[in-house]
C-alpha atoms as a PDB file:
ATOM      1  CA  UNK A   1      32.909  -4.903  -1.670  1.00  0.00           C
ATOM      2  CA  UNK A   2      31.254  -2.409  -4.262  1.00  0.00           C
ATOM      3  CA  UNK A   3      33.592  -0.446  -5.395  1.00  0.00           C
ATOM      4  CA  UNK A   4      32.009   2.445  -7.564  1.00  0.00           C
ATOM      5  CA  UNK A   5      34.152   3.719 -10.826  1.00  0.00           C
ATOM      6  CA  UNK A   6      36.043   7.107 -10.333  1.00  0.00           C
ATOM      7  CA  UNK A   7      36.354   9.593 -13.275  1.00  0.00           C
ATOM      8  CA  UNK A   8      39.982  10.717 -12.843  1.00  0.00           C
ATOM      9  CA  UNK A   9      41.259  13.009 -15.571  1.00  0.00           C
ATOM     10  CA  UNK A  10      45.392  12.219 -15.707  1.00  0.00           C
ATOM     11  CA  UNK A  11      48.725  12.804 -17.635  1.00  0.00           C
ATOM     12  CA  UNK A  12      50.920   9.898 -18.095  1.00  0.00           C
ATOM     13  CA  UNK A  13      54.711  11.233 -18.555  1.00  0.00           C
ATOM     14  CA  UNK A  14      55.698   8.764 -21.660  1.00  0.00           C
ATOM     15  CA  UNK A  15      57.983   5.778 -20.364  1.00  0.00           C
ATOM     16  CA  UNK A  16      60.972   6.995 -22.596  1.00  0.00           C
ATOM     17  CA  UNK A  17      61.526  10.230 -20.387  1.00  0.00           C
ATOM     18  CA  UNK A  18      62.389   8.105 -16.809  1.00  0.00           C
ATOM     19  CA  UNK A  19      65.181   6.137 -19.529  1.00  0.00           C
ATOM     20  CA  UNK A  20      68.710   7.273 -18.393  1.00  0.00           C
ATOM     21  CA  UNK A  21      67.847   9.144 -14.648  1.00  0.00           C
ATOM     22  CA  UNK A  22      71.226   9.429 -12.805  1.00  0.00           C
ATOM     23  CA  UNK A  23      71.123   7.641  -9.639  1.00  0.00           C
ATOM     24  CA  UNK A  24      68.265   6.054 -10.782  1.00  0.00           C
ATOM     25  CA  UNK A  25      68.733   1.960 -11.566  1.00  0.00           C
ATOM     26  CA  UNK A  26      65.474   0.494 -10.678  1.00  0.00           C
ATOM     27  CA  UNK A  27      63.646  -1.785 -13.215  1.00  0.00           C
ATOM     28  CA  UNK A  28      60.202   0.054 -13.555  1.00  0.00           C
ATOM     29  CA  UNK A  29      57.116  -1.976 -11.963  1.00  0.00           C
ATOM     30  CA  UNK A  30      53.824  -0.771 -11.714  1.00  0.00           C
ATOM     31  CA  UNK A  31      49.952  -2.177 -10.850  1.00  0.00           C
ATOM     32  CA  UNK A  32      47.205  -1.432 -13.201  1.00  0.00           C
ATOM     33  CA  UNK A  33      44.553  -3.056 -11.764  1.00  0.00           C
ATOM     34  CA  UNK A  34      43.792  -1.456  -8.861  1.00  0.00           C
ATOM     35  CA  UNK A  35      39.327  -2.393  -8.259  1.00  0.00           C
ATOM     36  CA  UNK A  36      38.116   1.859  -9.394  1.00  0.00           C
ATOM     37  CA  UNK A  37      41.174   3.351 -10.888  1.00  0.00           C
ATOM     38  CA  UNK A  38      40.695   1.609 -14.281  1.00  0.00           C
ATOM     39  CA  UNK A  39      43.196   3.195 -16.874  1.00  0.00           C
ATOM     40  CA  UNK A  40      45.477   4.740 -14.162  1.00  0.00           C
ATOM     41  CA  UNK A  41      48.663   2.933 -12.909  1.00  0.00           C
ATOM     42  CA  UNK A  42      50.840   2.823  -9.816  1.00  0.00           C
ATOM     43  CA  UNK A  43      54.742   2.697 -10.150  1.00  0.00           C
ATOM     44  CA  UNK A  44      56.650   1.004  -7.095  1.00  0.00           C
ATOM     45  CA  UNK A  45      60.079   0.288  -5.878  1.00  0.00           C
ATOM     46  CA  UNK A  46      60.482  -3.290  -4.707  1.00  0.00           C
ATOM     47  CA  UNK A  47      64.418  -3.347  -3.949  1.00  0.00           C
ATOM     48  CA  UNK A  48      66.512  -5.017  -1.107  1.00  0.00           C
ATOM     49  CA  UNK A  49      66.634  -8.894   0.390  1.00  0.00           C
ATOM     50  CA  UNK A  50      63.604 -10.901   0.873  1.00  0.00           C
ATOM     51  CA  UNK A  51      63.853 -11.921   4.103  1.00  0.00           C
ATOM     52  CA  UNK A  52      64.631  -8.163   5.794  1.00  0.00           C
ATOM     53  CA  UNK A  53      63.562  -7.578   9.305  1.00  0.00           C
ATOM     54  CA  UNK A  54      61.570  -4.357   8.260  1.00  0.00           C
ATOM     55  CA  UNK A  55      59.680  -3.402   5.071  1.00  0.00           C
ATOM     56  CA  UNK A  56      58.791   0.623   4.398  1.00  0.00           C
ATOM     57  CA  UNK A  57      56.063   1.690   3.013  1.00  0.00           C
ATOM     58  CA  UNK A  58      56.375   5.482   1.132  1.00  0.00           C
ATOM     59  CA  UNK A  59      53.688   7.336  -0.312  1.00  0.00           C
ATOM     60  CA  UNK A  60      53.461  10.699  -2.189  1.00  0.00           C
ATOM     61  CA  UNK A  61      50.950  12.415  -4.183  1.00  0.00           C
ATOM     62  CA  UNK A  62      48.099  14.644  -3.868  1.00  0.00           C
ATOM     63  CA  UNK A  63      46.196  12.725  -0.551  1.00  0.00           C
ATOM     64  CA  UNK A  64      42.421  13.108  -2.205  1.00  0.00           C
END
């Protein structure tokens, strides 16, 4: 697959502001090396048992 570089201009909110959210006790993950969005990084919530029955996938953000 050819997967052509994108020129994305983004803010990243500094790590030390998401330190401390109430109601908030998930250990940050993220991917960085997503093939095209070179620099850019996805955060994700990977919480629950293993072996569940059903797995949900949720999305947000600006869809283009």
């Amino acid at each position: 697959m050819n997967i052509k570089s994108m020129n994305i201009k983004s803010v990243r909110t500094p790590d030390d502001r998401f330190q401390g959210l109430p109601g908030y006790d998930y250990v940050p993950k993220y991917l960085s090396d997503l093939p095209g969005f070179e620099g850019l990084r996805a955060h994700y919530v990977d919480e629950g048992a293993t072996d569940a029955a059903h797995t949900y996938l949720c999305l947000h953000g600006q869809p283009t």
